[in-house]
PDB file of N, CA and C in Angstrom:
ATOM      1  N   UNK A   1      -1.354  -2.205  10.298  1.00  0.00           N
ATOM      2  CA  UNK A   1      -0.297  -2.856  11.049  1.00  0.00           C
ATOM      3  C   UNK A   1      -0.343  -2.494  12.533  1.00  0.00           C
ATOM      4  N   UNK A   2      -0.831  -1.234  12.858  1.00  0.00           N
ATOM      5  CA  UNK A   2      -0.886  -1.055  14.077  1.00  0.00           C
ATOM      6  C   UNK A   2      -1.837  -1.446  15.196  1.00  0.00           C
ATOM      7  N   UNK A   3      -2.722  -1.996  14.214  1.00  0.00           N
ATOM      8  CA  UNK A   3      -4.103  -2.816  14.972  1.00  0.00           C
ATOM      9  C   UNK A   3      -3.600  -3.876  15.801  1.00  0.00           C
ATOM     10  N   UNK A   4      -2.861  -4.979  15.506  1.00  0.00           N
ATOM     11  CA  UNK A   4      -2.751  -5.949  15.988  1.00  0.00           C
ATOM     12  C   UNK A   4      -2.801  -5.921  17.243  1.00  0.00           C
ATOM     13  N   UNK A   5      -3.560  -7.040  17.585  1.00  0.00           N
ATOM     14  CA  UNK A   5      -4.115  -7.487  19.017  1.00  0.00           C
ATOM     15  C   UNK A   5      -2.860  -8.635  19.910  1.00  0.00           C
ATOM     16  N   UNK A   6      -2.356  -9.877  19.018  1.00  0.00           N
ATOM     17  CA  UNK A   6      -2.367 -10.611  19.188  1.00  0.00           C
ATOM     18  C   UNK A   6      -0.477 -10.902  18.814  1.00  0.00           C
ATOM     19  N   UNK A   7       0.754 -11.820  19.527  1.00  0.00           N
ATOM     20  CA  UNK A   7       1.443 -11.931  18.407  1.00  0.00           C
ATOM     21  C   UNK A   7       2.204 -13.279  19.140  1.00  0.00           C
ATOM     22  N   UNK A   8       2.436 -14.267  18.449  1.00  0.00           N
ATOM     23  CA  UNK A   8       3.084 -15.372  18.718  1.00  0.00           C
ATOM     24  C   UNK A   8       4.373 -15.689  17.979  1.00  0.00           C
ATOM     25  N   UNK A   9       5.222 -16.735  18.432  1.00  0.00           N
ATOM     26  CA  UNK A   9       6.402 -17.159  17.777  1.00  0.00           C
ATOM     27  C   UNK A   9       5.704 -18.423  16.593  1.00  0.00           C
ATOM     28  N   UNK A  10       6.332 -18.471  15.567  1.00  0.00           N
ATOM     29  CA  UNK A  10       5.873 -19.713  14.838  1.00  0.00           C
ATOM     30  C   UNK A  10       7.587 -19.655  13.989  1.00  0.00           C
ATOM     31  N   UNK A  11       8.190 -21.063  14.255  1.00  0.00           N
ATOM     32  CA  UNK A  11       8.491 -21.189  12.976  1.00  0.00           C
ATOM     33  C   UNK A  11      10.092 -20.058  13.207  1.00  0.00           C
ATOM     34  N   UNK A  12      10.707 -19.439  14.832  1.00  0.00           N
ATOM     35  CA  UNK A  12      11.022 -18.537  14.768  1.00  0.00           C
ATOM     36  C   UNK A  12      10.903 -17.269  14.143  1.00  0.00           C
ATOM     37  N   UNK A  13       9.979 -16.828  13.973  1.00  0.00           N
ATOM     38  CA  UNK A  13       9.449 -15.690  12.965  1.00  0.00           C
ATOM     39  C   UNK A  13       8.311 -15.273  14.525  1.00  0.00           C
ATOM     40  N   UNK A  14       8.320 -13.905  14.858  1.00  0.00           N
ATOM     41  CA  UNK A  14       7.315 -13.307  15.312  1.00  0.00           C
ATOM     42  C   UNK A  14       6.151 -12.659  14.072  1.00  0.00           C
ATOM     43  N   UNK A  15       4.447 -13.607  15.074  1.00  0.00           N
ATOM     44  CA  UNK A  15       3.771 -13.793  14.104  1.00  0.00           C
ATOM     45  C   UNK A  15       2.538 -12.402  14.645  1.00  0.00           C
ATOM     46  N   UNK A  16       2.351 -11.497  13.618  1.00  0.00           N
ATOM     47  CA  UNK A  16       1.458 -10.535  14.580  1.00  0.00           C
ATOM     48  C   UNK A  16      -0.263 -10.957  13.973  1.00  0.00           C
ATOM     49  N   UNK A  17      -0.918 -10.872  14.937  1.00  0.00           N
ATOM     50  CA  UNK A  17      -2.230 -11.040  13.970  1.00  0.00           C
ATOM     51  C   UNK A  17      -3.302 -10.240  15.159  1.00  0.00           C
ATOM     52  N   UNK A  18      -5.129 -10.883  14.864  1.00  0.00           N
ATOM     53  CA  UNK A  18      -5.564  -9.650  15.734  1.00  0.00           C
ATOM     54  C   UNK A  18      -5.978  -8.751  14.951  1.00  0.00           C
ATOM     55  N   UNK A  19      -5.804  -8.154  13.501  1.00  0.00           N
ATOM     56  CA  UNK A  19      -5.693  -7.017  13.227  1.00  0.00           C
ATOM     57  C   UNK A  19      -7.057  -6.890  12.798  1.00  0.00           C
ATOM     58  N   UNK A  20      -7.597  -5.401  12.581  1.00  0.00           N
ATOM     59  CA  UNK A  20      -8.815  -5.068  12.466  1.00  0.00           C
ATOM     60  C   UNK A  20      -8.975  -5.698  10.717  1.00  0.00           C
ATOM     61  N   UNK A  21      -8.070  -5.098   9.816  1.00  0.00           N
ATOM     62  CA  UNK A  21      -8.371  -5.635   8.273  1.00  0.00           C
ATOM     63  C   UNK A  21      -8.195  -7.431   8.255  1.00  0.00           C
ATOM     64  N   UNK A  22      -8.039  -7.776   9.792  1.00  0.00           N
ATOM     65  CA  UNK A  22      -8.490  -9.745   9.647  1.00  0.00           C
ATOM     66  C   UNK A  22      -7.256 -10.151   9.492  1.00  0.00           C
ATOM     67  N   UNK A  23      -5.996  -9.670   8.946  1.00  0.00           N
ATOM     68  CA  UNK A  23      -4.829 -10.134   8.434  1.00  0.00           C
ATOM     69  C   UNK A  23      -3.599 -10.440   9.113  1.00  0.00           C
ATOM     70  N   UNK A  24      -2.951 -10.851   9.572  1.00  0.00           N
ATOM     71  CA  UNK A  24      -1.410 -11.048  10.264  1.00  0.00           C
ATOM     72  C   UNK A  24      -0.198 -11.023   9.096  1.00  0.00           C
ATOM     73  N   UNK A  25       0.515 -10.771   9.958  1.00  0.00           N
ATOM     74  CA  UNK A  25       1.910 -10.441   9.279  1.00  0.00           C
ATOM     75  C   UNK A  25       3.211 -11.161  10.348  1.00  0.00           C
ATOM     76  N   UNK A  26       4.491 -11.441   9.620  1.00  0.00           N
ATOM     77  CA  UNK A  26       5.704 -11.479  10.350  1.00  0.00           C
ATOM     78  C   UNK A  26       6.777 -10.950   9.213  1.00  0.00           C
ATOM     79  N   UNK A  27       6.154 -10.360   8.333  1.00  0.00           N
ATOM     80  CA  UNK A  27       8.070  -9.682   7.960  1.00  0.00           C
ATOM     81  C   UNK A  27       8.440  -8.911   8.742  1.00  0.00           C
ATOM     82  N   UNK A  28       7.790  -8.144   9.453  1.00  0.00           N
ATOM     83  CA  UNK A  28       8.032  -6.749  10.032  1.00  0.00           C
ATOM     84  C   UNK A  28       8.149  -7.060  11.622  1.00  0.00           C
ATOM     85  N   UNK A  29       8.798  -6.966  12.427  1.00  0.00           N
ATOM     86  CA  UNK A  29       8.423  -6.859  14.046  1.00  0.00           C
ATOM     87  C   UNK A  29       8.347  -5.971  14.602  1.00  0.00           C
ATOM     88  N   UNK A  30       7.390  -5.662  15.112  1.00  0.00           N
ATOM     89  CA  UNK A  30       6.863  -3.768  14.976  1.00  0.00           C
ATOM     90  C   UNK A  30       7.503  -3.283  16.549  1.00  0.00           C
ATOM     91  N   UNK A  31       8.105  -4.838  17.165  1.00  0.00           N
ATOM     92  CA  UNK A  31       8.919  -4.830  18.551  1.00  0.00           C
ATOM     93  C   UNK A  31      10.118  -3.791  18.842  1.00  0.00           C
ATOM     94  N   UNK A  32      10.650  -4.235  17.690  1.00  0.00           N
ATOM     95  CA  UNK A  32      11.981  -3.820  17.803  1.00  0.00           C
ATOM     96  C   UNK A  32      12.292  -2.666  17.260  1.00  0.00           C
ATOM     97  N   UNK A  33      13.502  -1.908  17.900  1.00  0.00           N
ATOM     98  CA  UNK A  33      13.612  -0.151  17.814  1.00  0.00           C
ATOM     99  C   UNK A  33      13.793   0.196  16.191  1.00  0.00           C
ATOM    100  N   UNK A  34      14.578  -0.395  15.289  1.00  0.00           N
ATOM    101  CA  UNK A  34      14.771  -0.415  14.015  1.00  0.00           C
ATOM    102  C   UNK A  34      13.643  -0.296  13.363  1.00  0.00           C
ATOM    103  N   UNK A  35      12.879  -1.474  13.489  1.00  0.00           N
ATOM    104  CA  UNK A  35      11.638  -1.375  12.839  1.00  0.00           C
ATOM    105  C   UNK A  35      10.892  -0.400  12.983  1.00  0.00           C
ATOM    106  N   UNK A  36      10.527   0.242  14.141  1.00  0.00           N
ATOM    107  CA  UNK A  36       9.715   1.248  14.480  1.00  0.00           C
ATOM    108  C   UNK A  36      10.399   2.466  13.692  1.00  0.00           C
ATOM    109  N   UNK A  37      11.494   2.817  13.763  1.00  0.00           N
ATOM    110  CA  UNK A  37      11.715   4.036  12.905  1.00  0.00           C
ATOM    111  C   UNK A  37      12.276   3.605  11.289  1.00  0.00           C
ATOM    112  N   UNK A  38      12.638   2.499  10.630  1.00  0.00           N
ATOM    113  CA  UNK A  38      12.312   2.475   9.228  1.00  0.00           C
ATOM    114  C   UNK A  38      10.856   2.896   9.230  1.00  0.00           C
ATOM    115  N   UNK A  39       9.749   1.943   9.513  1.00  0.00           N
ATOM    116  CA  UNK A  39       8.316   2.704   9.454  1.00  0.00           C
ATOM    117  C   UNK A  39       8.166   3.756   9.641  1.00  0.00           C
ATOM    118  N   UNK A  40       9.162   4.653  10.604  1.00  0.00           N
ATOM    119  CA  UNK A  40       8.724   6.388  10.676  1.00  0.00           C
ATOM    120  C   UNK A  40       9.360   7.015   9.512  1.00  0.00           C
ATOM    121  N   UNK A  41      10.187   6.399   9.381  1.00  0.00           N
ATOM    122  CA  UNK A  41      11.333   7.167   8.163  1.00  0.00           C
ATOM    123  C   UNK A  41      10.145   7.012   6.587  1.00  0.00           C
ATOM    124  N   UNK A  42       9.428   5.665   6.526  1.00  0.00           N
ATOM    125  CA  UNK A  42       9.192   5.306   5.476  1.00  0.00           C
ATOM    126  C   UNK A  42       7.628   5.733   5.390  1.00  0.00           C
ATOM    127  N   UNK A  43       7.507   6.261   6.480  1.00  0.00           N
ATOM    128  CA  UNK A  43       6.099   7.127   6.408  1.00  0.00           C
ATOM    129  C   UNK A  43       5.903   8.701   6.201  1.00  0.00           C
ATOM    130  N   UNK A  44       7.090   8.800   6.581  1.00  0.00           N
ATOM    131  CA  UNK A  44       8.045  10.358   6.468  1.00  0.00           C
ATOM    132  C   UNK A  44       7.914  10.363   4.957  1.00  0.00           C
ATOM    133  N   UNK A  45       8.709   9.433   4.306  1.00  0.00           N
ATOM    134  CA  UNK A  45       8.624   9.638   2.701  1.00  0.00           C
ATOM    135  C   UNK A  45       7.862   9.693   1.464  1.00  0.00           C
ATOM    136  N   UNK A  46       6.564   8.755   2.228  1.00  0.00           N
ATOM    137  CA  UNK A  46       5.455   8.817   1.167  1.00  0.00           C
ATOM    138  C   UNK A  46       4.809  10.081   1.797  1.00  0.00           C
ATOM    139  N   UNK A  47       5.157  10.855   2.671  1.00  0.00           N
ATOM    140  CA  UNK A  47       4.214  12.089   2.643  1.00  0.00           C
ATOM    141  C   UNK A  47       4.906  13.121   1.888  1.00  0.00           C
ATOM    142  N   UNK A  48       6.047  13.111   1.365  1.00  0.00           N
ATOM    143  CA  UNK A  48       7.112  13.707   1.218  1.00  0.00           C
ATOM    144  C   UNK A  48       7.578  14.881   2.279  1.00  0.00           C
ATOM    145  N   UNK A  49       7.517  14.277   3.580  1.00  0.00           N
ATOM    146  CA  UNK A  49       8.481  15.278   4.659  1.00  0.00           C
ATOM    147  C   UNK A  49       9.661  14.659   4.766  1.00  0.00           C
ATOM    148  N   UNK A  50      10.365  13.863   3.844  1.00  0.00           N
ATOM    149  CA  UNK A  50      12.099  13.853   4.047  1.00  0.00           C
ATOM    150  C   UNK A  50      12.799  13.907   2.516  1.00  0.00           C
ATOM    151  N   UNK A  51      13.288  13.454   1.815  1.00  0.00           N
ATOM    152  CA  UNK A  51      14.263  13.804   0.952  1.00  0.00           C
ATOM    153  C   UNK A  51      13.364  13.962  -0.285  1.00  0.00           C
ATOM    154  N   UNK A  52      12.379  13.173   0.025  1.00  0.00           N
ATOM    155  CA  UNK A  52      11.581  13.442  -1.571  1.00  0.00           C
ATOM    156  C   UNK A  52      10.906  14.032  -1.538  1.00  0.00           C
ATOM    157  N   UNK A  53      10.293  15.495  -2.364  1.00  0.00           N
ATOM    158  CA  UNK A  53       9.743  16.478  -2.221  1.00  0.00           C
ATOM    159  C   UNK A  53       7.964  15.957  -2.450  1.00  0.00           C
ATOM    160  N   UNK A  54       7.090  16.836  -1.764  1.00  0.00           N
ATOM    161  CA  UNK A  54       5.387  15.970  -1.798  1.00  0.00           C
ATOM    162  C   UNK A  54       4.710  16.310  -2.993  1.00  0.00           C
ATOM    163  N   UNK A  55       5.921  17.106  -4.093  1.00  0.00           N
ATOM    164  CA  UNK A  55       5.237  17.483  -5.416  1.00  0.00           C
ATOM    165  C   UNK A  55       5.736  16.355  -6.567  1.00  0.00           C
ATOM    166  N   UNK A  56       6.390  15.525  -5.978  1.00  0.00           N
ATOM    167  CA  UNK A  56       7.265  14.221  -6.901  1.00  0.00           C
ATOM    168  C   UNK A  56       6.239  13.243  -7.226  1.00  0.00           C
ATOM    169  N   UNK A  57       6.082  12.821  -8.515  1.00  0.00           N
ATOM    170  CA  UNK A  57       5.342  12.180  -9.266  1.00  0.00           C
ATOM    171  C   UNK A  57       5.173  10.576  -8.550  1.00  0.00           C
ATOM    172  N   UNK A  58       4.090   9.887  -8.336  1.00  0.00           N
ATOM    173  CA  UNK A  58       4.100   8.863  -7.044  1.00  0.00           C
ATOM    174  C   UNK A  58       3.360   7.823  -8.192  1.00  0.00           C
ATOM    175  N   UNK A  59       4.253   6.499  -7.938  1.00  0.00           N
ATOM    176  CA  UNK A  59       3.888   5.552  -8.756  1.00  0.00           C
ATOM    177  C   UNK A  59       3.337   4.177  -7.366  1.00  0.00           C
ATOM    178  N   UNK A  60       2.321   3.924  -7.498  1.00  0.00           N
ATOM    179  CA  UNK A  60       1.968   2.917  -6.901  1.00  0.00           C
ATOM    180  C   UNK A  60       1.779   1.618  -7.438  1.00  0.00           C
ATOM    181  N   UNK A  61       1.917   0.393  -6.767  1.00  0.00           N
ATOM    182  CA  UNK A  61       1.293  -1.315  -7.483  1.00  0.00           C
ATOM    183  C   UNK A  61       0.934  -1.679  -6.458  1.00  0.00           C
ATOM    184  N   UNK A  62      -0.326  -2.036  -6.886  1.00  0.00           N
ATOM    185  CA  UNK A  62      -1.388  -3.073  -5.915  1.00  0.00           C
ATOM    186  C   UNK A  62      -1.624  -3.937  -7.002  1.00  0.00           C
ATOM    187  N   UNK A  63      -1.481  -5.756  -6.573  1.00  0.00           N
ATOM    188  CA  UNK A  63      -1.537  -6.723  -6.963  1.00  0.00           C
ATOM    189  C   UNK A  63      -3.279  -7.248  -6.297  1.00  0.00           C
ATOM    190  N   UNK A  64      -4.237  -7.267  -7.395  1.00  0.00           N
ATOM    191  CA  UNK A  64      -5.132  -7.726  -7.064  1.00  0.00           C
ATOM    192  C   UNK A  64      -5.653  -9.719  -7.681  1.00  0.00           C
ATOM    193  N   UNK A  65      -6.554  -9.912  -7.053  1.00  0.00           N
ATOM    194  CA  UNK A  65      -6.822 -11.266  -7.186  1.00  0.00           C
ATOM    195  C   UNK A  65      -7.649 -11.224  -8.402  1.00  0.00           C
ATOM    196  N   UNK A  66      -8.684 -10.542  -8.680  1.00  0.00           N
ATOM    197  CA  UNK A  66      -9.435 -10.459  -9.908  1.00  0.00           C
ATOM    198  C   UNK A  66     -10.074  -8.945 -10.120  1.00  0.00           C
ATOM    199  N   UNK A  67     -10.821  -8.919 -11.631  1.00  0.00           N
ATOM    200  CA  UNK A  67     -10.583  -8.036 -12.067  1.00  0.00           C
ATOM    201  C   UNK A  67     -12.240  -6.747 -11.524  1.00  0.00           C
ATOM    202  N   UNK A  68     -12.943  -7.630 -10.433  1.00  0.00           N
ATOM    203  CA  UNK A  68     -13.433  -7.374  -9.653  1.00  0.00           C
ATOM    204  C   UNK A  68     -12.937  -6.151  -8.661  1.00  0.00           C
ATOM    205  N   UNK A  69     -11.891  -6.173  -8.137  1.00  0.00           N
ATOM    206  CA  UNK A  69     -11.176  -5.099  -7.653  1.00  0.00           C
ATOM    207  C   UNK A  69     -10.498  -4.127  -8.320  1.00  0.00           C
ATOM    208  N   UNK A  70     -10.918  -4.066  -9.218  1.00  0.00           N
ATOM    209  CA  UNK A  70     -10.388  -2.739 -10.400  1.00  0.00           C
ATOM    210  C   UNK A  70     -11.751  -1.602  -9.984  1.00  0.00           C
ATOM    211  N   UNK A  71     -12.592  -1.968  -9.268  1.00  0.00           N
ATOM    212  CA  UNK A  71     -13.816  -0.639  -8.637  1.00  0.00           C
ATOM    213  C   UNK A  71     -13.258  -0.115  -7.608  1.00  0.00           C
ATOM    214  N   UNK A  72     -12.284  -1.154  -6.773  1.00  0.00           N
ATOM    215  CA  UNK A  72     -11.903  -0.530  -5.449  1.00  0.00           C
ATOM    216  C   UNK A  72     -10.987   0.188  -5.805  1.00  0.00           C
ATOM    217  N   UNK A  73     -10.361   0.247  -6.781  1.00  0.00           N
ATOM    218  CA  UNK A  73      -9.204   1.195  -6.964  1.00  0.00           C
ATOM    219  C   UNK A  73      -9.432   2.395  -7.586  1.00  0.00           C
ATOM    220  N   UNK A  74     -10.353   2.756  -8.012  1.00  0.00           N
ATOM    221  CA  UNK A  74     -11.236   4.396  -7.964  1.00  0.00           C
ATOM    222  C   UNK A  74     -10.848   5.158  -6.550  1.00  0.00           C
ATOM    223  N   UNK A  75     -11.365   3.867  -5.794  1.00  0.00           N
ATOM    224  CA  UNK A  75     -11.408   4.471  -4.137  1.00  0.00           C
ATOM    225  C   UNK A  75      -9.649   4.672  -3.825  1.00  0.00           C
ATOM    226  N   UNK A  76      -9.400   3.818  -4.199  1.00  0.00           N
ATOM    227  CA  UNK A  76      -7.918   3.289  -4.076  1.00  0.00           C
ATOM    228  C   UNK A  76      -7.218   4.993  -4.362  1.00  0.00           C
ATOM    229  N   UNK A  77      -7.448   4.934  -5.499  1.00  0.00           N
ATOM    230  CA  UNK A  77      -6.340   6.308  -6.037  1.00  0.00           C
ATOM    231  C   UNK A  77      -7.194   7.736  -5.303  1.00  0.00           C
ATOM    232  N   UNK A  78      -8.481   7.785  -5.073  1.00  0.00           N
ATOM    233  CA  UNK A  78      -8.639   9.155  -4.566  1.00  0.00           C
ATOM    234  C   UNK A  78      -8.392   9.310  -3.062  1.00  0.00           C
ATOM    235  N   UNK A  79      -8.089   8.266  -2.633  1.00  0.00           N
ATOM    236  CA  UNK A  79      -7.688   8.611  -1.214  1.00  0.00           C
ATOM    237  C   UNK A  79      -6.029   9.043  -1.133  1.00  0.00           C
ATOM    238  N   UNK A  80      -5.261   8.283  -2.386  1.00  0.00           N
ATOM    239  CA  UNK A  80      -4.197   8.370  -2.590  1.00  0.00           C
ATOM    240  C   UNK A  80      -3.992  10.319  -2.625  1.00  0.00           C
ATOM    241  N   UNK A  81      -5.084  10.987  -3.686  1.00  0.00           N
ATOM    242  CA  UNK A  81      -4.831  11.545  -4.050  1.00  0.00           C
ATOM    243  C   UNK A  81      -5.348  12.797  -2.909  1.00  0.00           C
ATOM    244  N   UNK A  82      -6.098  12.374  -1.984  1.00  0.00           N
ATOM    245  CA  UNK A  82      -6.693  13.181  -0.696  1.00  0.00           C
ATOM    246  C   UNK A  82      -5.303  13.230   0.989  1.00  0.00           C
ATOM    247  N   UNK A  83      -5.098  11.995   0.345  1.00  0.00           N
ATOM    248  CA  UNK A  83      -3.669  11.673   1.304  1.00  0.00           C
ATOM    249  C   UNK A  83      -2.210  13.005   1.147  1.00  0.00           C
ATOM    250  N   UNK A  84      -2.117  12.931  -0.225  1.00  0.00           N
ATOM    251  CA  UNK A  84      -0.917  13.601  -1.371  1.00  0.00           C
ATOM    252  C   UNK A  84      -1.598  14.940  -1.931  1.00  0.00           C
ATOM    253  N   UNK A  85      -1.822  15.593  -1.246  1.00  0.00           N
ATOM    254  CA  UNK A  85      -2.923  17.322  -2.275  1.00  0.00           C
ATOM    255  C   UNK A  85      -1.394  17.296  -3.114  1.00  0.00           C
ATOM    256  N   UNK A  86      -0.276  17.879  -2.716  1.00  0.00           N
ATOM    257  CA  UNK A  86       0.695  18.779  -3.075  1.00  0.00           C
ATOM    258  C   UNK A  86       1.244  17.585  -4.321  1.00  0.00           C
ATOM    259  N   UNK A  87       1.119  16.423  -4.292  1.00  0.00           N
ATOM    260  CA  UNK A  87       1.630  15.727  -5.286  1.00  0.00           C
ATOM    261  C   UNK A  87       0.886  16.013  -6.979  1.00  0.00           C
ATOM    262  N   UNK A  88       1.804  15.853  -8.071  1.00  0.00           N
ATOM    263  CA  UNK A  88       1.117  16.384  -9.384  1.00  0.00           C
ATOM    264  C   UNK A  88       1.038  15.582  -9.770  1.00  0.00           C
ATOM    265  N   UNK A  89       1.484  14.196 -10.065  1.00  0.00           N
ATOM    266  CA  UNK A  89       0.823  13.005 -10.599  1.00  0.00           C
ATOM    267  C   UNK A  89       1.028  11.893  -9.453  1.00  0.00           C
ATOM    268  N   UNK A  90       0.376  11.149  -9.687  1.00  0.00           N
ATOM    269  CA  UNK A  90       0.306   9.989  -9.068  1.00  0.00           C
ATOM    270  C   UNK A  90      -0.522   8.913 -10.163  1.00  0.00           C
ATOM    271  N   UNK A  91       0.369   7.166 -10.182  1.00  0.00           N
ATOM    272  CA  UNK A  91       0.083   6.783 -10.738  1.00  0.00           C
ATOM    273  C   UNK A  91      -0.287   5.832 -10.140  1.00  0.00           C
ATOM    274  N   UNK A  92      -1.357   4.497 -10.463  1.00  0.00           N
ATOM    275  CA  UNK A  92      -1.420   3.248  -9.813  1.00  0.00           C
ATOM    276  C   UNK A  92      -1.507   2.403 -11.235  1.00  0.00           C
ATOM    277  N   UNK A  93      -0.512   1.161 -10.902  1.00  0.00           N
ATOM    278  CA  UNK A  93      -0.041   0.002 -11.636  1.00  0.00           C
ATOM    279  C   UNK A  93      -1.314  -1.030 -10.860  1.00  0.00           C
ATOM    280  N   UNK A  94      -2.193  -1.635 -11.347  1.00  0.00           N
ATOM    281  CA  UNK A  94      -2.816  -2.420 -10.651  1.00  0.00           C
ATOM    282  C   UNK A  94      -2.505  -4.575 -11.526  1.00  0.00           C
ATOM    283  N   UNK A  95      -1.656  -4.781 -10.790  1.00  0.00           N
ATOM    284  CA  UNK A  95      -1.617  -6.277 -11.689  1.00  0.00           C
ATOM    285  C   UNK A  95      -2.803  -7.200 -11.557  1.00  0.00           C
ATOM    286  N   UNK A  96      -3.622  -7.578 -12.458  1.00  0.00           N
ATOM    287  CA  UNK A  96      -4.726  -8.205 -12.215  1.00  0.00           C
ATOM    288  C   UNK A  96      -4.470  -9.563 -11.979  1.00  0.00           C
ATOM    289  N   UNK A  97      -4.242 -10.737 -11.280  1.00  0.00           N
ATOM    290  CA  UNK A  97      -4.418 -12.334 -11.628  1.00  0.00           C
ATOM    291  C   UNK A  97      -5.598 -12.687 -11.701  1.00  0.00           C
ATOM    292  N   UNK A  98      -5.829 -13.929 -12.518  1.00  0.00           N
ATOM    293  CA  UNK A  98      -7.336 -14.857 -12.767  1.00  0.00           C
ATOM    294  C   UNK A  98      -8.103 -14.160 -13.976  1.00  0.00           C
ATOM    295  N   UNK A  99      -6.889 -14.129 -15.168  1.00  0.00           N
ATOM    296  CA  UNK A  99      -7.854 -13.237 -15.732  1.00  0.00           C
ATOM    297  C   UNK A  99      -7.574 -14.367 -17.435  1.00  0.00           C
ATOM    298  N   UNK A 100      -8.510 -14.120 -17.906  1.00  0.00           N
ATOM    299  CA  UNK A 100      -8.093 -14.915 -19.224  1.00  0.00           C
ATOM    300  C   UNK A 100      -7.788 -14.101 -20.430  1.00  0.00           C
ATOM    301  N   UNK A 101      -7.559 -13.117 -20.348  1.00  0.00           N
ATOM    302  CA  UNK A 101      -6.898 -12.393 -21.230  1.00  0.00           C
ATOM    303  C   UNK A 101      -6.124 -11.747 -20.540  1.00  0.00           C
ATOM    304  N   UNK A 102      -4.570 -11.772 -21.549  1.00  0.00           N
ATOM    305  CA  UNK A 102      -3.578 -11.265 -20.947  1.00  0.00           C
ATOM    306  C   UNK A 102      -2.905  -9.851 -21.815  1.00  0.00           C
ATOM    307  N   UNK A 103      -2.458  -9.227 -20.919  1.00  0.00           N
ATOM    308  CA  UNK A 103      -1.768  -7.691 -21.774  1.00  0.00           C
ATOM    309  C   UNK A 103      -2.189  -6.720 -21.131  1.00  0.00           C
ATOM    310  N   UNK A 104      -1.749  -5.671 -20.809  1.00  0.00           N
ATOM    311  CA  UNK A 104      -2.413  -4.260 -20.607  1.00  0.00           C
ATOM    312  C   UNK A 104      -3.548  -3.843 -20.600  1.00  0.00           C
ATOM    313  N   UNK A 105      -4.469  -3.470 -19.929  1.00  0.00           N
ATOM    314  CA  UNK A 105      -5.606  -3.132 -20.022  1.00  0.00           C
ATOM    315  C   UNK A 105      -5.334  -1.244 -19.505  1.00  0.00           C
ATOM    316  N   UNK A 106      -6.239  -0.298 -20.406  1.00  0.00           N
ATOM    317  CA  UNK A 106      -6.334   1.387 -19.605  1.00  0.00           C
ATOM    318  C   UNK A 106      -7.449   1.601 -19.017  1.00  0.00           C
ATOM    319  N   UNK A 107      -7.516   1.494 -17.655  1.00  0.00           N
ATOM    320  CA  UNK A 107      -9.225   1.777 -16.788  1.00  0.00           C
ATOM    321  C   UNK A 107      -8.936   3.694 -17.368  1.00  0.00           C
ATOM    322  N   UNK A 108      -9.914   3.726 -18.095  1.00  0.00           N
ATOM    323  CA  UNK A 108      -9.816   5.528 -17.955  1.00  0.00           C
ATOM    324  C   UNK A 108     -10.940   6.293 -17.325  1.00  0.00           C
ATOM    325  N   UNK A 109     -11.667   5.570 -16.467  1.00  0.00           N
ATOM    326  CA  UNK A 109     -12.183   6.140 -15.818  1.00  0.00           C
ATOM    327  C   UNK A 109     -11.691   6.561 -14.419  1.00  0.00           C
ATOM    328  N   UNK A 110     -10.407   6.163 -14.261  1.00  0.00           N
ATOM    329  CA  UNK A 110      -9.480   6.333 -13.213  1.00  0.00           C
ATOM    330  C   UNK A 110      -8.496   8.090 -13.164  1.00  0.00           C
ATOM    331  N   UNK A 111      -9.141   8.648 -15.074  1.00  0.00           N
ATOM    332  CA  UNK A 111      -8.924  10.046 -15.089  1.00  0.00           C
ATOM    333  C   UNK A 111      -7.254   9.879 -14.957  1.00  0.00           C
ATOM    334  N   UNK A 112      -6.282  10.735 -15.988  1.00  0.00           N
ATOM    335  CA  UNK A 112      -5.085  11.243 -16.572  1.00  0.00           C
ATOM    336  C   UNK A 112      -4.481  11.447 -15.223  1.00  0.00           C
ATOM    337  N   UNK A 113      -4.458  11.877 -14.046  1.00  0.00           N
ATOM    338  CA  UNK A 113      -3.561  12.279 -13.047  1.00  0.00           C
ATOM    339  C   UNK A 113      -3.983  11.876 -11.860  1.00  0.00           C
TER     340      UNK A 113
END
């Protein structure tokens, strides 16, 4: 989010784009004073330096397009878990779409914690 190069009005919505991962955004307006500190507050929390302690069990969901990106999320969770040392579990929910079988699937090569 902090990449952005670029940001226009569309639609009344400030539109940010520019960004190094290729992507734009407008929920967020990274302009305004609010926004800037929910993002500090809410970056504060996934490290656990404010109310939630950094040993609290961390549940993540990443919504992927296919089941192709179930490799990136190896990468996905050990950075999670290089990000978080002091955390004792951490989980990732990954929702697959485009898939023709439906239900639960367990990647266990993604390892218990």
């Amino acid at each position: 989010f902090l990449t952005y190069s670029t940001y226009n009005v569309q639609n009344g919505y400030v539109v940010f784009g520019g960004t190094r991962w290729g992507g734009s955004f407008w929920h967020h307006n990274l302009e305004v004073p609010l926004t800037k500190s929910d993002m500090s507050r809410r970056v504060e929390r996934f490290f656990g330096k404010g109310s939630v302690s950094p040993k609290m069990p961390r549940l993540f969901a990443r919504v992927v397009n296919s089941s192709r990106e179930v490799e990136a999320a190896k990468r996905l969770r050990r950075t999670l878990q290089d990000a978080l040392p002091e955390c004792e579990e951490i989980f990732l929910l990954l929702i697959v779409d485009l898939q023709q079988a439906s239900g639960p699937i367990y990647v266990s090569e993604l390892g218990t914690n």
